[in-house]
C-alpha atoms as a PDB file:
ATOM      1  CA  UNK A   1       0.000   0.000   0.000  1.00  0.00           C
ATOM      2  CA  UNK A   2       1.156   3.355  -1.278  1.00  0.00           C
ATOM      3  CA  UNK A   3      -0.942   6.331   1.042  1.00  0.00           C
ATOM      4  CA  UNK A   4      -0.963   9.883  -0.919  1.00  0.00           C
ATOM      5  CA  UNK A   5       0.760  12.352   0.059  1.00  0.00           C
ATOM      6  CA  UNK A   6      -2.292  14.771   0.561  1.00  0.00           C
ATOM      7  CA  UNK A   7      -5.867  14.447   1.118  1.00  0.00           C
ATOM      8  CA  UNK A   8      -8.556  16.962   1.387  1.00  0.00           C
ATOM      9  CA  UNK A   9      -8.275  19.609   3.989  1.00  0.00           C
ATOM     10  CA  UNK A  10      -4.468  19.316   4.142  1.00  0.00           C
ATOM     11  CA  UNK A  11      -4.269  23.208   2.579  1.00  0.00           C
ATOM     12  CA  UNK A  12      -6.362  24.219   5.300  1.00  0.00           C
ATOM     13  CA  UNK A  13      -4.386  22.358   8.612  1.00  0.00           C
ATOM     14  CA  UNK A  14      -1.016  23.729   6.550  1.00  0.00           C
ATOM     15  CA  UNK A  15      -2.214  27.511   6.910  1.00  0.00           C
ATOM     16  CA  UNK A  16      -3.777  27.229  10.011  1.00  0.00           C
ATOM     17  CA  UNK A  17      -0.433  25.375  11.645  1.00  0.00           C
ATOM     18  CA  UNK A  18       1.629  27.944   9.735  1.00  0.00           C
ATOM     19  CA  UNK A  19       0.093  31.003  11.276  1.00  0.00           C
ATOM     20  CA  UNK A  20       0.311  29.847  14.597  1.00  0.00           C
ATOM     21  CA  UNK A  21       3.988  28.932  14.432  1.00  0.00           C
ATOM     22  CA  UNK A  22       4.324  31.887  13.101  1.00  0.00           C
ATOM     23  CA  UNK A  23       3.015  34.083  15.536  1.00  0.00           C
ATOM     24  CA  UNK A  24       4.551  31.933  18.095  1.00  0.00           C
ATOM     25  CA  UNK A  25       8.046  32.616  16.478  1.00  0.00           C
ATOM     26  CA  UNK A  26       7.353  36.712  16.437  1.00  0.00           C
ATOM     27  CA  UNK A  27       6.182  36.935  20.081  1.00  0.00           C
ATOM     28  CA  UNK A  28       9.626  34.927  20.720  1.00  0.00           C
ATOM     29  CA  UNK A  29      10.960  37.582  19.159  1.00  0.00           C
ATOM     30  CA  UNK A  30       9.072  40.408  20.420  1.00  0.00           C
ATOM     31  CA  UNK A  31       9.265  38.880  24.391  1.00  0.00           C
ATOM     32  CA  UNK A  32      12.995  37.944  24.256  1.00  0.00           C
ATOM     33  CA  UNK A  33      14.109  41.491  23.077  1.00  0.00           C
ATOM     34  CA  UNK A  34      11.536  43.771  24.652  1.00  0.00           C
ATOM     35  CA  UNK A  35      10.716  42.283  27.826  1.00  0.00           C
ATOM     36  CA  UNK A  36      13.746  40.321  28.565  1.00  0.00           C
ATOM     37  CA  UNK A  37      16.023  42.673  27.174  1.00  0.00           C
ATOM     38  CA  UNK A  38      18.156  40.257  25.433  1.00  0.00           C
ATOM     39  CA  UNK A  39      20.450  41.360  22.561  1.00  0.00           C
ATOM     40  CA  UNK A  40      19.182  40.783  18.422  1.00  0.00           C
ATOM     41  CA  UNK A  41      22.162  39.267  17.283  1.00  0.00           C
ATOM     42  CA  UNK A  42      21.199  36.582  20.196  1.00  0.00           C
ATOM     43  CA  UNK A  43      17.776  36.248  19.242  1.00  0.00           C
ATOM     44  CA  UNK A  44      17.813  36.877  15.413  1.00  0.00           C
ATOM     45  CA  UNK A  45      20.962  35.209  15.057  1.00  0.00           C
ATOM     46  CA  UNK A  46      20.529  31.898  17.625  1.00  0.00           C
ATOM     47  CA  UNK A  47      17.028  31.484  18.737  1.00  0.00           C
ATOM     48  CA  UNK A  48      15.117  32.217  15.810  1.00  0.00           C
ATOM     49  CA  UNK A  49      17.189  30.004  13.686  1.00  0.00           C
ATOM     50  CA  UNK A  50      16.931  27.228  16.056  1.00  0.00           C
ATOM     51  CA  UNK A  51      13.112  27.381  16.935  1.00  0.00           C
ATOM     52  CA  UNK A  52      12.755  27.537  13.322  1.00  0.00           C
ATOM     53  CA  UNK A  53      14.678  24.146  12.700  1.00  0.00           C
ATOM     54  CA  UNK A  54      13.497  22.478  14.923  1.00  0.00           C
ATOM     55  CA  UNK A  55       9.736  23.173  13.896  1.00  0.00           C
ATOM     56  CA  UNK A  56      10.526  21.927  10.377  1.00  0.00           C
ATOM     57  CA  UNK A  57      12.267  18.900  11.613  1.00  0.00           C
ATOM     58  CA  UNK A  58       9.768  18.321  14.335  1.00  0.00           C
ATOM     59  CA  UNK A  59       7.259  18.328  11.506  1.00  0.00           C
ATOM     60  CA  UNK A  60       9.071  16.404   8.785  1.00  0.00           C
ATOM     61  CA  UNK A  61       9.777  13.503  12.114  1.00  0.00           C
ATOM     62  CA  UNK A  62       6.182  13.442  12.481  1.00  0.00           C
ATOM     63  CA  UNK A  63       5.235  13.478   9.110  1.00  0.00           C
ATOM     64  CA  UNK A  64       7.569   9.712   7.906  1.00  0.00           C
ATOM     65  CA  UNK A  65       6.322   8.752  11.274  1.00  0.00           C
ATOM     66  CA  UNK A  66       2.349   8.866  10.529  1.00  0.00           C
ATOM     67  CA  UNK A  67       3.647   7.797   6.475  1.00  0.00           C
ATOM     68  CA  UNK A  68       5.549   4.627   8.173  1.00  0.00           C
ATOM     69  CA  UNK A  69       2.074   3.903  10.236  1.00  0.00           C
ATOM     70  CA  UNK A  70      -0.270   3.829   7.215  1.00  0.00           C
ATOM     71  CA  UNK A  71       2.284   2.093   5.536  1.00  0.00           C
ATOM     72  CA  UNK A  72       2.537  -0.582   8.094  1.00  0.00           C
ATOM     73  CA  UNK A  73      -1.335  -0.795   8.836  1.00  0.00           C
ATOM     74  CA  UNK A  74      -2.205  -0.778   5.557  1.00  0.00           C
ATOM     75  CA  UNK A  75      -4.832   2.391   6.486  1.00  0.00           C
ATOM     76  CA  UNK A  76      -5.536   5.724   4.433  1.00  0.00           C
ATOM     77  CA  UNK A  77      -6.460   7.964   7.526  1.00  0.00           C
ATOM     78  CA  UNK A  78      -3.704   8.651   9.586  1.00  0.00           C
ATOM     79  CA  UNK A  79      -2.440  11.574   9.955  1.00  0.00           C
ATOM     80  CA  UNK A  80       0.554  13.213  11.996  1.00  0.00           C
ATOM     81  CA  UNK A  81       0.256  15.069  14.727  1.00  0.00           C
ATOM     82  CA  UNK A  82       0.931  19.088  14.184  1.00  0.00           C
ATOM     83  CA  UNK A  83       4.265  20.383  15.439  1.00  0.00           C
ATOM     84  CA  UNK A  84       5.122  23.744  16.926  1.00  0.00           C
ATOM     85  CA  UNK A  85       6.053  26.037  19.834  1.00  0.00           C
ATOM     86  CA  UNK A  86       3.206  25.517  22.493  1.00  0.00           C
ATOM     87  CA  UNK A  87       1.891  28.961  23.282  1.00  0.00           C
ATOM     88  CA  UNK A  88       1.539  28.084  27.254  1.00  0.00           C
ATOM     89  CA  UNK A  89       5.339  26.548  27.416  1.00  0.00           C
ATOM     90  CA  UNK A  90       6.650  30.162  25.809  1.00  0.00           C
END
């Protein structure tokens, strides 16, 4: 069995995941050089790039993980779980 890659409603969960992660990754930005007074080159140059890696990777892990699963159970409706930068943990 050979699962697609994308099924309806995959457009929609990409926006809607990509808007919050992205949000998520300016009020990093905003909170870590505003209120915490930490220096750009620190944030811009360190923590940005590093949040932002690890959300793709996060993502990509998740994504051969659920592909691996519908492989293996021979089903057509998994999906993988959403990765990002939980709002409450920032």
């Amino acid at each position: 069995m050979h699962p697609g890659w994308f099924v309806r409603g995959d457009i929609d969960g990409f926006f809607g995941l990509f808007v919050d992660n992205l949000l998520q990754l300016m009020l990093i930005a905003v909170l870590c050089t505003n209120v915490c007074g930490m220096p750009p080159e620190l944030v811009y140059g360190k923590i940005m790039p590093g949040a932002a890696l690890s959300i793709l990777f996060g993502n990509a892990f998740y994504t051969w993980q659920a592909r691996r699963l519908a492989i293996r159970t021979g089903r057509d409706d998994v999906t993988a779980l959403p990765y990002g930068i939980n709002t409450v943990s920032l």
